[in-house]
C-alpha atoms as a PDB file:
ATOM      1  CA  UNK A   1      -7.311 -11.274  -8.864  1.00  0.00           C
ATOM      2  CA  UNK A   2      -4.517 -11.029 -11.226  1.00  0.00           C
ATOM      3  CA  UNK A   3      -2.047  -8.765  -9.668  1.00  0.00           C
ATOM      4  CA  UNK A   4       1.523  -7.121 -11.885  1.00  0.00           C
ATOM      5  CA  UNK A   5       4.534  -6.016  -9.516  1.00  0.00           C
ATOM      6  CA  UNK A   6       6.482  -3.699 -10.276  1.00  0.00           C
ATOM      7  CA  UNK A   7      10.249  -3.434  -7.995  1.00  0.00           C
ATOM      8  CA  UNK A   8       9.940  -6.885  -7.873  1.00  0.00           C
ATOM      9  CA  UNK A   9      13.482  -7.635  -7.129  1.00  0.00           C
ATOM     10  CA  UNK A  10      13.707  -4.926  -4.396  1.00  0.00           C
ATOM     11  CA  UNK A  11      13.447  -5.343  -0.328  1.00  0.00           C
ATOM     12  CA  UNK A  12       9.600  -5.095  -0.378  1.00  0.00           C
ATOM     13  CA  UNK A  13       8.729  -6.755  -4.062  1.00  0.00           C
ATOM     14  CA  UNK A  14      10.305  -9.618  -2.209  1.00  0.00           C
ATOM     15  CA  UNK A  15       7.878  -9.755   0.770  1.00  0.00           C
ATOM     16  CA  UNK A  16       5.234  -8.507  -1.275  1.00  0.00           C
ATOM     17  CA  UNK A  17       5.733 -11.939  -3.239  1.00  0.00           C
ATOM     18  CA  UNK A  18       5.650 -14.596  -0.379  1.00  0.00           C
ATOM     19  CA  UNK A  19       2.286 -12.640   0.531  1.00  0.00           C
ATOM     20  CA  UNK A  20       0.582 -13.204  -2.465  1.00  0.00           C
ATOM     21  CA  UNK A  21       2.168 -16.884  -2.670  1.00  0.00           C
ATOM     22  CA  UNK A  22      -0.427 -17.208   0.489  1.00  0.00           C
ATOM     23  CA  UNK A  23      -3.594 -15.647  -1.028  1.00  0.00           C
ATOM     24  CA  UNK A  24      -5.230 -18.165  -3.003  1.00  0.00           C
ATOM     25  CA  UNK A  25      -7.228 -15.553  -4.274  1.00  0.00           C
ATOM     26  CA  UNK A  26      -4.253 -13.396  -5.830  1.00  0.00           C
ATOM     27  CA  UNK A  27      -2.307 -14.875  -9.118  1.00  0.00           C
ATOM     28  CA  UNK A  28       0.438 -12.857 -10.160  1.00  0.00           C
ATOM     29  CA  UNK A  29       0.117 -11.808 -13.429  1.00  0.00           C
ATOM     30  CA  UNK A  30       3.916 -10.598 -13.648  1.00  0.00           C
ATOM     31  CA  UNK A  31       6.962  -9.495 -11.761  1.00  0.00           C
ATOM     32  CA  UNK A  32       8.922  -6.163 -13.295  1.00  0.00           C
ATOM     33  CA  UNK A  33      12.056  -5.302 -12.151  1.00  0.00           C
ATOM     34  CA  UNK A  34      15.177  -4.079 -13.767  1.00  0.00           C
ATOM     35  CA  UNK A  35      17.034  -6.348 -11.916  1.00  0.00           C
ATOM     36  CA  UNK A  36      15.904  -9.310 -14.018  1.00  0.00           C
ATOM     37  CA  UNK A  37      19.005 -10.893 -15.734  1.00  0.00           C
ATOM     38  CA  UNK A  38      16.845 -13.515 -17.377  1.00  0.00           C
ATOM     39  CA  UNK A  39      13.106 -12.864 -18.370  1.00  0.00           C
ATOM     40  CA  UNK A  40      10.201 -14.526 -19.697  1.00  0.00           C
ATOM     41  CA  UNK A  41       6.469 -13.635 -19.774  1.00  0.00           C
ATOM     42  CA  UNK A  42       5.862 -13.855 -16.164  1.00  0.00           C
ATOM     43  CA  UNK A  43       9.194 -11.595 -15.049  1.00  0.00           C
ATOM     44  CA  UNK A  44       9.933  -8.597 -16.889  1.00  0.00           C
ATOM     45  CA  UNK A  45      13.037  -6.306 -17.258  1.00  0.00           C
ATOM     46  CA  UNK A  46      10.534  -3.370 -17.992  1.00  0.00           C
ATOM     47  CA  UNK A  47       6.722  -2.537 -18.617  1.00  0.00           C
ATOM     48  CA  UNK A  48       6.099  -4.540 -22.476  1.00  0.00           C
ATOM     49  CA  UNK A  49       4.367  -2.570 -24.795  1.00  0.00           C
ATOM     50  CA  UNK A  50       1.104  -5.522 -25.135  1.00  0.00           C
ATOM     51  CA  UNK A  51      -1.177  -5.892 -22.653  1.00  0.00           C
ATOM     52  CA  UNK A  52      -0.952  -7.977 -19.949  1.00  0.00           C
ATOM     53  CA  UNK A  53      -3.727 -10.275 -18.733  1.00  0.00           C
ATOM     54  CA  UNK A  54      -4.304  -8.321 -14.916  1.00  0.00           C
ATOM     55  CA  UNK A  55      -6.479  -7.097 -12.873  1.00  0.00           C
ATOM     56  CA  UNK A  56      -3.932  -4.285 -11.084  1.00  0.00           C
ATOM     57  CA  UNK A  57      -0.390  -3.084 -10.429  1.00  0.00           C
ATOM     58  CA  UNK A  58       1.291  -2.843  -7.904  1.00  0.00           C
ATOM     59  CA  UNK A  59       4.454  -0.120  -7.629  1.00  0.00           C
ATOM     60  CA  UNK A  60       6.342  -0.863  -4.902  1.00  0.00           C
ATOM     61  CA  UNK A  61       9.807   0.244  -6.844  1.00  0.00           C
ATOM     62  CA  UNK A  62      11.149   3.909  -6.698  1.00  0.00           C
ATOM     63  CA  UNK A  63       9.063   6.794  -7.136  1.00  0.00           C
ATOM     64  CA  UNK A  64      11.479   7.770 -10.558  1.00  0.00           C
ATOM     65  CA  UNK A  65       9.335   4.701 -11.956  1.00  0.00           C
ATOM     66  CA  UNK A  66       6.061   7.007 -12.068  1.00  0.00           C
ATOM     67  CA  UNK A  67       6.145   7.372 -15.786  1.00  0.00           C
ATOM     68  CA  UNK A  68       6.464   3.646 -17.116  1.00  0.00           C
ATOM     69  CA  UNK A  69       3.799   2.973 -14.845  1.00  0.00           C
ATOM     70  CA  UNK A  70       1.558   5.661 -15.333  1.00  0.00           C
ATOM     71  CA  UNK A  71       2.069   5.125 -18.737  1.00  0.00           C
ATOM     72  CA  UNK A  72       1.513   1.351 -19.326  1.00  0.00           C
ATOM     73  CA  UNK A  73      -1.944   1.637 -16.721  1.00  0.00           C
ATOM     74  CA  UNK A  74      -3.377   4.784 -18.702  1.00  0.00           C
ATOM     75  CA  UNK A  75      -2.892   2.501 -22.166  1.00  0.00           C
ATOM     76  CA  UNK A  76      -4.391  -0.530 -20.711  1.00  0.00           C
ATOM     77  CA  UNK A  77      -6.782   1.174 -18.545  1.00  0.00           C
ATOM     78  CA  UNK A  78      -5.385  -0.707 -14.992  1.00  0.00           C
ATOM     79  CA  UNK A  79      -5.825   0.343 -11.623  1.00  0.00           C
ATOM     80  CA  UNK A  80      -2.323   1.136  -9.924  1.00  0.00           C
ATOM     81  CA  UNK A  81      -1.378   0.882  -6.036  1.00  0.00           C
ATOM     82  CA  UNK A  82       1.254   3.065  -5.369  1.00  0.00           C
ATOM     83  CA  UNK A  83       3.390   2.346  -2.741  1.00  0.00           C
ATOM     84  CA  UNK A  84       6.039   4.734  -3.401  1.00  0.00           C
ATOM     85  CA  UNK A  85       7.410   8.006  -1.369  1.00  0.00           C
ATOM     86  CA  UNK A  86       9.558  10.916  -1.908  1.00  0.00           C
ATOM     87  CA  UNK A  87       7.459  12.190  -5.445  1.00  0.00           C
ATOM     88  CA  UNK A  88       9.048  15.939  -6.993  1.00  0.00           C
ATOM     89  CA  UNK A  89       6.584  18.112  -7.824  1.00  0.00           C
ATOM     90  CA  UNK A  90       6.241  16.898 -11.288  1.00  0.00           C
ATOM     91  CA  UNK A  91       6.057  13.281 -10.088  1.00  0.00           C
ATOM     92  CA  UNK A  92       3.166  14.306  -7.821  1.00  0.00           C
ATOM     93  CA  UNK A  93       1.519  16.302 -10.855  1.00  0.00           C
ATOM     94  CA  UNK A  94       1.948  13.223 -13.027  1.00  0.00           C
ATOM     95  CA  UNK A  95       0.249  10.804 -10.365  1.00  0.00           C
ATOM     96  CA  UNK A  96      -2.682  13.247 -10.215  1.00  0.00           C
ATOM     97  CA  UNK A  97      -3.238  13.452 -14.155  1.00  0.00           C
ATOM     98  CA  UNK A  98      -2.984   9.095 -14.030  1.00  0.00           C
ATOM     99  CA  UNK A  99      -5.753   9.128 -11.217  1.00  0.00           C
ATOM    100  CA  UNK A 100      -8.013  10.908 -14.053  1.00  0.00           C
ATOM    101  CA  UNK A 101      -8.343   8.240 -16.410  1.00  0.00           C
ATOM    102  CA  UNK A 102      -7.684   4.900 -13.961  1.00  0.00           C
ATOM    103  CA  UNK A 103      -8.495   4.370  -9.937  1.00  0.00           C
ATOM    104  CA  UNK A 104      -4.816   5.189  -8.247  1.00  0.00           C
ATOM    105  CA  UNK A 105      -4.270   3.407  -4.458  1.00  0.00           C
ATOM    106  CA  UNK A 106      -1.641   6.102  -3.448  1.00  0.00           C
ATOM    107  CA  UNK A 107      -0.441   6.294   0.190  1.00  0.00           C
ATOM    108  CA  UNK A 108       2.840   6.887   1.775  1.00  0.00           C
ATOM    109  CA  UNK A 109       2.772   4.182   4.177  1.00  0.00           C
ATOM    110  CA  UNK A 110       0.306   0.698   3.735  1.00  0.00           C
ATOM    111  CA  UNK A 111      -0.095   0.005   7.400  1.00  0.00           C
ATOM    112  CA  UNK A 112      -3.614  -0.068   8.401  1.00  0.00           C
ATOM    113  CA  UNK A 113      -1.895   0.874  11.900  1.00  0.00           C
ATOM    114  CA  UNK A 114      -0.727   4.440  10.424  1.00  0.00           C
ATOM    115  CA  UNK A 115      -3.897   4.590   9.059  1.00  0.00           C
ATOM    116  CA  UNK A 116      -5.674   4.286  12.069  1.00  0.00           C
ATOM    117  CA  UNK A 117      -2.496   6.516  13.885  1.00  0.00           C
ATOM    118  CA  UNK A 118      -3.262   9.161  11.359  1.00  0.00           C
ATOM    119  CA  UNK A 119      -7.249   9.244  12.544  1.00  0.00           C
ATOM    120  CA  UNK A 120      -6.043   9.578  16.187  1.00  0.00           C
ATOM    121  CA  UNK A 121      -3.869  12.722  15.636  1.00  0.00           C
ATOM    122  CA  UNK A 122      -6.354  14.250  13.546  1.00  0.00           C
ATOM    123  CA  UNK A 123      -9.060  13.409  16.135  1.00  0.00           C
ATOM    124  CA  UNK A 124      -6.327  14.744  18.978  1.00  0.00           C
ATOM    125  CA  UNK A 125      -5.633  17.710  17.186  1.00  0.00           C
ATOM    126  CA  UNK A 126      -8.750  18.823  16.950  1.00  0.00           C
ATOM    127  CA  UNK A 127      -9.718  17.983  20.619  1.00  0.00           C
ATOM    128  CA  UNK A 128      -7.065  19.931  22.269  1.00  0.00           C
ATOM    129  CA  UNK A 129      -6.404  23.318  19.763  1.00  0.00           C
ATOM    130  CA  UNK A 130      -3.675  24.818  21.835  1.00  0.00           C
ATOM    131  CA  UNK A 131      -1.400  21.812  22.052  1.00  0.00           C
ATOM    132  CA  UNK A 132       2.204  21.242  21.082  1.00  0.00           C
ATOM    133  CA  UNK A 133       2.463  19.228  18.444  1.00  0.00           C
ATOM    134  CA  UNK A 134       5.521  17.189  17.782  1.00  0.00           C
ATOM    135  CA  UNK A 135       6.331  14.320  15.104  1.00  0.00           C
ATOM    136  CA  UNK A 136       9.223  11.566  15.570  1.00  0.00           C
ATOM    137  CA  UNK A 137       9.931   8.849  12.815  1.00  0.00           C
ATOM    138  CA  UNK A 138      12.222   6.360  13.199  1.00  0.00           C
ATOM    139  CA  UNK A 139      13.662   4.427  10.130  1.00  0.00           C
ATOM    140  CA  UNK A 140      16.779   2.221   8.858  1.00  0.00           C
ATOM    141  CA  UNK A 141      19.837   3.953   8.126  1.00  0.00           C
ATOM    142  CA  UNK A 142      19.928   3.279   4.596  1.00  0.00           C
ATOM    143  CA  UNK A 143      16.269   5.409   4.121  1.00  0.00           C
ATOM    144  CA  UNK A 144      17.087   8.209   1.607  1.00  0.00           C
ATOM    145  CA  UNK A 145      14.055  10.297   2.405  1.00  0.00           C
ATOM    146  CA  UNK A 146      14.122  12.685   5.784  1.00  0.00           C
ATOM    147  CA  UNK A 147      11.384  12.636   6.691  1.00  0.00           C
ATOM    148  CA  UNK A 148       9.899   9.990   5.716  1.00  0.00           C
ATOM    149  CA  UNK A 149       6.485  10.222   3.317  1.00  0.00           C
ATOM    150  CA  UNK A 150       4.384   9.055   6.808  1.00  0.00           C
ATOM    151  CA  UNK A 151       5.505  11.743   8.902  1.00  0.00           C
ATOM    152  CA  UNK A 152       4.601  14.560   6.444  1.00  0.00           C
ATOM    153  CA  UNK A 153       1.435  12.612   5.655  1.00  0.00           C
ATOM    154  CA  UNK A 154       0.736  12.594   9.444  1.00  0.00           C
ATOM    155  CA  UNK A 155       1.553  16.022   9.806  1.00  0.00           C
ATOM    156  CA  UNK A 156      -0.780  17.214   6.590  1.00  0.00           C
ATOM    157  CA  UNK A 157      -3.976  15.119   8.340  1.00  0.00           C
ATOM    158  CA  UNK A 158      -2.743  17.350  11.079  1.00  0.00           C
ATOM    159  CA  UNK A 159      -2.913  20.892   9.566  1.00  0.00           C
ATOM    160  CA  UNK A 160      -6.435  19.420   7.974  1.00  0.00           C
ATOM    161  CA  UNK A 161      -8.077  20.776  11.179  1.00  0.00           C
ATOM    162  CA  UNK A 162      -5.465  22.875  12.400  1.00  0.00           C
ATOM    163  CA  UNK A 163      -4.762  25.051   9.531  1.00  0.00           C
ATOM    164  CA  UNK A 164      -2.698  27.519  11.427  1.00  0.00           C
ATOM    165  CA  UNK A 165       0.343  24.849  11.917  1.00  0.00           C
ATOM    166  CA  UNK A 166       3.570  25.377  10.084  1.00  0.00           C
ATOM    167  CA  UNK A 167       6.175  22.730   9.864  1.00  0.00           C
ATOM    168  CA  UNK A 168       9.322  22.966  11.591  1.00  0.00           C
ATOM    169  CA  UNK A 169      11.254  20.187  10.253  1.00  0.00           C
ATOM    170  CA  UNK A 170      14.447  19.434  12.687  1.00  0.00           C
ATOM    171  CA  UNK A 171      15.184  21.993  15.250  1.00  0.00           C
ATOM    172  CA  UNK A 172      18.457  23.554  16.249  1.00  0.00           C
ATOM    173  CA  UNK A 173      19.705  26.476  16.769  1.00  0.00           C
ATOM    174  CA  UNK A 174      18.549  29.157  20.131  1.00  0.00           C
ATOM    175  CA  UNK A 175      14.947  30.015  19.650  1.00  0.00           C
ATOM    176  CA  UNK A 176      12.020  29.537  21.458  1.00  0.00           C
ATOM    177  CA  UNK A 177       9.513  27.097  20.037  1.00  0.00           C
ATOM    178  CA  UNK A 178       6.651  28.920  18.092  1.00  0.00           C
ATOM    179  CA  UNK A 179       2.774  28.488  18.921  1.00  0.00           C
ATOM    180  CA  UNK A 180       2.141  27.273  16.210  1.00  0.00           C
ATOM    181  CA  UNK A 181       4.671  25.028  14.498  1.00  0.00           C
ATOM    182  CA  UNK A 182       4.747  21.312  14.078  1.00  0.00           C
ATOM    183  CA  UNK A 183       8.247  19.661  14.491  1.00  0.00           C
ATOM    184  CA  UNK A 184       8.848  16.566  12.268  1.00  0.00           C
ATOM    185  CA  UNK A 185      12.214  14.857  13.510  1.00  0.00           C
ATOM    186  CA  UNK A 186      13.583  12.301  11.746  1.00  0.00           C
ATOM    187  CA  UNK A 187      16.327   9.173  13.606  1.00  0.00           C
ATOM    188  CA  UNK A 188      18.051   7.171  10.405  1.00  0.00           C
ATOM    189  CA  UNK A 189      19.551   3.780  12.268  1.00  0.00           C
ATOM    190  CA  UNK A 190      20.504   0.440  12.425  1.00  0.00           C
ATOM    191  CA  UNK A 191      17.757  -1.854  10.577  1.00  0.00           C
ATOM    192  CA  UNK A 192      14.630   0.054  11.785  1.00  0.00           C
ATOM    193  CA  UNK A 193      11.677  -0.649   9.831  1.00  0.00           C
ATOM    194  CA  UNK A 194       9.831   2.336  10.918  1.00  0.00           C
ATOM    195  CA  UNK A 195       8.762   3.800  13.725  1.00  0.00           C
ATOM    196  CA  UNK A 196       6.296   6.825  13.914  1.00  0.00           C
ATOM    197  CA  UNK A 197       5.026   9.094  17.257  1.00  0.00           C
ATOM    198  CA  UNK A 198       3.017  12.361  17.862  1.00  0.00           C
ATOM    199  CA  UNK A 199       3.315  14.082  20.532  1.00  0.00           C
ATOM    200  CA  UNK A 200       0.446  15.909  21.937  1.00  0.00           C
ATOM    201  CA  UNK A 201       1.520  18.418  24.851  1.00  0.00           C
ATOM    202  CA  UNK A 202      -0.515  21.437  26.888  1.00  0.00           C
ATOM    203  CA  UNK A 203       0.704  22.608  29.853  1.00  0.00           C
ATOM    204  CA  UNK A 204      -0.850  20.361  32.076  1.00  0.00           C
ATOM    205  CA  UNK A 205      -1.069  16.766  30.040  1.00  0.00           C
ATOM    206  CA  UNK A 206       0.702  14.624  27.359  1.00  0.00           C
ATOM    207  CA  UNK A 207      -0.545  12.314  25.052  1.00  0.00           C
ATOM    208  CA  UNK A 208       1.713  10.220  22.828  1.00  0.00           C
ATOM    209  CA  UNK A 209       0.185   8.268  19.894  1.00  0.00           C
ATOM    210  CA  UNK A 210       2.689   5.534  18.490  1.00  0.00           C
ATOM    211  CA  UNK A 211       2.927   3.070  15.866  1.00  0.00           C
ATOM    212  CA  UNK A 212       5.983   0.618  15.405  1.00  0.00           C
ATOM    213  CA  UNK A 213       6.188  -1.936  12.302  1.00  0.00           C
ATOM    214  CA  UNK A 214       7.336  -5.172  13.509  1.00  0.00           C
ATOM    215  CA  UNK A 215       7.991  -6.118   9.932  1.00  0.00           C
ATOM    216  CA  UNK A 216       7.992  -5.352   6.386  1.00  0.00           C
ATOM    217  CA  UNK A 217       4.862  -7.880   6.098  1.00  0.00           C
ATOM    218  CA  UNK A 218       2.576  -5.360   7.215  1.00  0.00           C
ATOM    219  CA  UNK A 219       3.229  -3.170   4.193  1.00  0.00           C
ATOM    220  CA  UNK A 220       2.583  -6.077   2.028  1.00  0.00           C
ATOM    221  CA  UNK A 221      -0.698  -7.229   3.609  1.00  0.00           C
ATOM    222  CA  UNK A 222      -1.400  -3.231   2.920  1.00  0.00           C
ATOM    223  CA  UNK A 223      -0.643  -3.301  -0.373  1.00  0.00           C
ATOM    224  CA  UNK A 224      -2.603  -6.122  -0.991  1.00  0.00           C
ATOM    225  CA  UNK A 225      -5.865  -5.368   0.969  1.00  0.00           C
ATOM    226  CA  UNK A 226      -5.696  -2.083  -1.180  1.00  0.00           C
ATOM    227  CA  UNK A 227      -5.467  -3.290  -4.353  1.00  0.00           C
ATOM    228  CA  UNK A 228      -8.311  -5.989  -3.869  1.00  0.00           C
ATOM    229  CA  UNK A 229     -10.698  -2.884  -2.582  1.00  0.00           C
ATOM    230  CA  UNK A 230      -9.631  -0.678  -5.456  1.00  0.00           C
ATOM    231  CA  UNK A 231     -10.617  -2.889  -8.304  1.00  0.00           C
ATOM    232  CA  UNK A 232     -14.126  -1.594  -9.552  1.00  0.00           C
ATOM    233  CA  UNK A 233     -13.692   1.683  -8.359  1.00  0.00           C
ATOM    234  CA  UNK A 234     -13.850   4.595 -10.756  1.00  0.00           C
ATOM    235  CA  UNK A 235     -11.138   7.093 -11.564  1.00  0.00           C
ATOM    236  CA  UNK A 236      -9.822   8.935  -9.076  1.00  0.00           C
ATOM    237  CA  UNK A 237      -7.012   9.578  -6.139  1.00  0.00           C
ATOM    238  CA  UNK A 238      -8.024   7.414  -3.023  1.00  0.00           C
ATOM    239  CA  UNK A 239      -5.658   6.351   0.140  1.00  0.00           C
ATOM    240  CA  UNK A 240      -5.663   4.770   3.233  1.00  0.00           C
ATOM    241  CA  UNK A 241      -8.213   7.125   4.750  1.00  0.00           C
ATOM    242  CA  UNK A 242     -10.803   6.104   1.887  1.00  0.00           C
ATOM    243  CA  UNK A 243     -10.049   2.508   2.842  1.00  0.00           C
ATOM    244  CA  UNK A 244     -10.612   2.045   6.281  1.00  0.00           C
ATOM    245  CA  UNK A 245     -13.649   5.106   6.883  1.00  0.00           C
ATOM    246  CA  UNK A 246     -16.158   2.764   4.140  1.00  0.00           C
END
């Protein structure tokens, strides 16, 4: 499989590159990243405008990147995992018009461990329809989006079968806490890679569902398992949920 990766140069394009460099079954077709001072074919400044020989791209850059991409895959007709958070509305409107005309990965975190975290709240949810329900994420301090893409992801396989929740995002002030909100906190320090737990509380019991990242190599692995099960799928939005359920 002949992979293109886009954010290349970044924190993740990095780690994303020793993993493939230990798939024999994954060449990489190209590295783009604005970062390059020098290019040639096989590491790009920017998305060219002929077609490259690939099999899938992978966006692991900055969600402002949605158009290039979205634009180079609908031309070319290539599949596209994207890895990115924090989407505006029109961002999110333009990833659902690219998902019409090529299969898009997208998923706000890669771990198969969220995805299996996010089944377990949903189940929990579900199971126990009067409980508290509280989110905490945990990420390094230089993490521009609060909260993170995970924890509202988390929280919207929530409100999937408890449709009643509202989202309290942060809490201060003198109040009493509301039936039925969910609080999303989110803790910005040190080097965290990201750290995500829901809280689960009736008045008699508490169960806490947790997930830690160890490393930014367990995004990669994501990214990678993803893109090998989206090639040969048809058009369309799938995720992590998709993924691990067939």
């Amino acid at each position: 499989m002949k992979i293109i990766l886009n954010g290349a140069c970044g924190k993740m394009g990095k780690v994303i590159l020793a993993a493939m460099e230990k798939d024999a079954d994954i060449t990489l077709a190209a590295a783009i990243d604005p970062g390059f001072t020098e290019t040639d074919a096989a590491h790009l400044a920017a998305f060219p405008k002929e077609k490259i020989d690939a099999d899938v791209i992978i966006d692991f850059s900055h969600h402002t990147a949605i158009g290039a991409v979205a634009d180079y895959a609908e031309e070319f007709g290539v599949p596209v995992v994207l890895c990115t958070t924090g989407q505006t509305g029109d961002e999110l409107a333009r990833v659902r018009a690219l998902a019409t005309k090529v299969p898009v990965f997208f998923s706000a975190n890669m771990s198969m461990g969220i995805a299996l975290l996010v089944e377990l709240a949903k189940k929990s949810a579900a199971v126990l329809p009067n409980a508290d329900i509280e989110i905490i994420e945990k990420h390094h301090s230089a993490k521009l989006d609060a909260p993170s893409g995970t924890a509202l992801m988390i929280a919207q396989a929530i409100k999937s079968v408890r449709e009643n929740l509202t989202m309290m995002l942060g809490r201060s002030g003198r109040r009493a806490r509301e039936k039925n909100e969910i609080g999303i906190h989110a803790v910005r320090a040190g080097s965290i890679v990201g750290e995500h737990e829901v809280i689960l509380a009736t008045e008699n019991e508490i169960i806490t569902i947790g997930h830690a990242a160890q490393s930014r190599s367990v995004f990669a692995d994501g990214a990678i398992t993803a893109a090998k099960w989206l090639c040969g799928k048809d058009a369309g939005c799938y995720n992590m949920q998709d993924m691990i359920s067939k």
